[in-house]
N, C-alpha and C. Protein backbone atom coordinates (compact mmCIF):
# COMPACT_ATOMS: atom_id res chain seq x y z
N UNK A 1 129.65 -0.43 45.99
CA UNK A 1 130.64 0.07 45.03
C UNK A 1 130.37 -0.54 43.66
N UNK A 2 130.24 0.51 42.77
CA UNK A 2 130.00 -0.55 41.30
C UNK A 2 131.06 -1.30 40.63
N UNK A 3 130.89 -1.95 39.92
CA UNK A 3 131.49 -2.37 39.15
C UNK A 3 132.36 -1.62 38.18
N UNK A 4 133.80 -1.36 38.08
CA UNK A 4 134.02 -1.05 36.96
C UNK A 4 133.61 -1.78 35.48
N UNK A 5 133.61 -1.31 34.53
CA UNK A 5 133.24 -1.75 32.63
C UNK A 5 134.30 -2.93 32.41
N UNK A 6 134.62 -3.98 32.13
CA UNK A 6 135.70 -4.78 31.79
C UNK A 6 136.26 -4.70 30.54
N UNK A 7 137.62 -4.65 30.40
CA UNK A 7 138.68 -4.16 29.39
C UNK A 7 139.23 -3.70 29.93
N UNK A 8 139.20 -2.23 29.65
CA UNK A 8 140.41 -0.97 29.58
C UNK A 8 140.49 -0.20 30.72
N UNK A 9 139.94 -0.61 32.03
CA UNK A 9 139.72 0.03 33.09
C UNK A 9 140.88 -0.43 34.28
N UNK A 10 141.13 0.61 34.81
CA UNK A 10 142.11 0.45 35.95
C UNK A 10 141.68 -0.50 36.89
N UNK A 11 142.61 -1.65 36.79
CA UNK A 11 142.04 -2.23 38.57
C UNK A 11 142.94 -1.90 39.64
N UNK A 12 142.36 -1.12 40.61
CA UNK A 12 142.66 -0.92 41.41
C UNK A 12 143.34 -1.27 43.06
N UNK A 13 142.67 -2.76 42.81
CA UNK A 13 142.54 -3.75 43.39
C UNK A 13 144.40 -3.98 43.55
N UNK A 14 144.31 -4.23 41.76
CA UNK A 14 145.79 -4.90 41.86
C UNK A 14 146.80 -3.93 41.99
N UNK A 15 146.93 -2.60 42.15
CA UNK A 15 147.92 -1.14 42.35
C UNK A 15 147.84 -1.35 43.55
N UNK A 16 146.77 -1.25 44.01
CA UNK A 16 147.14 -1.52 45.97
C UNK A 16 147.64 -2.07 46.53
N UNK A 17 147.58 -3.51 45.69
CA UNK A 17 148.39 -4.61 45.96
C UNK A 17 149.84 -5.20 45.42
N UNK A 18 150.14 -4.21 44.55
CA UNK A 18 151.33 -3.85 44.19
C UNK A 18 152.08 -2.56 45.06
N UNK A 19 151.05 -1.66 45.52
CA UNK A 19 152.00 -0.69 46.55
C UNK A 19 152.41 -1.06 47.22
N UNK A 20 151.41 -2.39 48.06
CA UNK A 20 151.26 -2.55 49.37
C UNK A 20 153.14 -3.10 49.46
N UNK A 21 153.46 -4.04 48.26
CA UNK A 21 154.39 -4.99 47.70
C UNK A 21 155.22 -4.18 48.01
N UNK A 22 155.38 -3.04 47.93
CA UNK A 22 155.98 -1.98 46.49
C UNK A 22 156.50 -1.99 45.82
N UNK A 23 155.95 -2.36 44.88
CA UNK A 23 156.28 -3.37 43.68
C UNK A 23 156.17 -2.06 42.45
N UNK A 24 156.86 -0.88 42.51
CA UNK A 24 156.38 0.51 41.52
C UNK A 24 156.86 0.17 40.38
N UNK A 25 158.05 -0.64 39.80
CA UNK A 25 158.63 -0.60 38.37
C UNK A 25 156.53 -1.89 37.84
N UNK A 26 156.12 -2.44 39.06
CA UNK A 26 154.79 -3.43 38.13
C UNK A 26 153.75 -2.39 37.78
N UNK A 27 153.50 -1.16 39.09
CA UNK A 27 152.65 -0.38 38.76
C UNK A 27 152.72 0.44 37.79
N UNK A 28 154.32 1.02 37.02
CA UNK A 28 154.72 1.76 36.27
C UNK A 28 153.95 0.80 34.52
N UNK A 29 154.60 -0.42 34.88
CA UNK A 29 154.54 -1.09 33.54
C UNK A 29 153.31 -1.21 33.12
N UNK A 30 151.73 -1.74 34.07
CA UNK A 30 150.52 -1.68 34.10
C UNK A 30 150.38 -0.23 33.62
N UNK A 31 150.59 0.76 34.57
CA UNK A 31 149.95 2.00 34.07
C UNK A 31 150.32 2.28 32.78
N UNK A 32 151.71 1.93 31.77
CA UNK A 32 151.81 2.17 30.83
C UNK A 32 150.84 1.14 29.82
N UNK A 33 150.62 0.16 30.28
CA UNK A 33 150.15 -1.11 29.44
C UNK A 33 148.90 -0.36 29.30
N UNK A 34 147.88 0.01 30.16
CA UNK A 34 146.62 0.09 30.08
C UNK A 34 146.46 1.83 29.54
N UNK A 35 147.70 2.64 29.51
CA UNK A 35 147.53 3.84 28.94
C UNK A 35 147.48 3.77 27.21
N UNK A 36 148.74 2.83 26.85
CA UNK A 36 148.89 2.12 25.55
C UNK A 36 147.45 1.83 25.16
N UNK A 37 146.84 0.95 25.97
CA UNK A 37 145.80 -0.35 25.58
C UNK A 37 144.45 1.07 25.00
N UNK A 38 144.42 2.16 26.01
CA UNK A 38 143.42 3.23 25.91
C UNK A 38 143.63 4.12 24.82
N UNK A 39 145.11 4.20 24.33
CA UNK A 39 145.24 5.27 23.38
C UNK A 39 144.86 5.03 22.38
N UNK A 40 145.13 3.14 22.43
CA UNK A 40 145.05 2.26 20.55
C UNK A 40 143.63 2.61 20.73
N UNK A 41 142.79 1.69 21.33
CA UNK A 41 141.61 1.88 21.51
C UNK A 41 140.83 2.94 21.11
N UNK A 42 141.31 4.49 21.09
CA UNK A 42 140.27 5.07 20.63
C UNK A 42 140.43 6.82 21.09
């Protein structure tokens, strides 16, 4: 499995491990953080 690019890339790792939690208001806030982080970006 490759590597994702480091920065702005989803880890996946940690959503799984927040479902697993279900922990959805952390996955909500991440997915907004890193949608934010992608929009400034470019």
């Amino acid at each position: 499995m490759p590597t994702p690019p480091r920065g702005g890339d989803f880890d996946i790792q940690q959503v799984t491990t927040q479902l697993e939690q279900g922990d959805f208001r952390g996955i909500w806030h991440y997915t907004v953080q890193k949608a934010q982080k992608y929009l400034l970006s470019g």
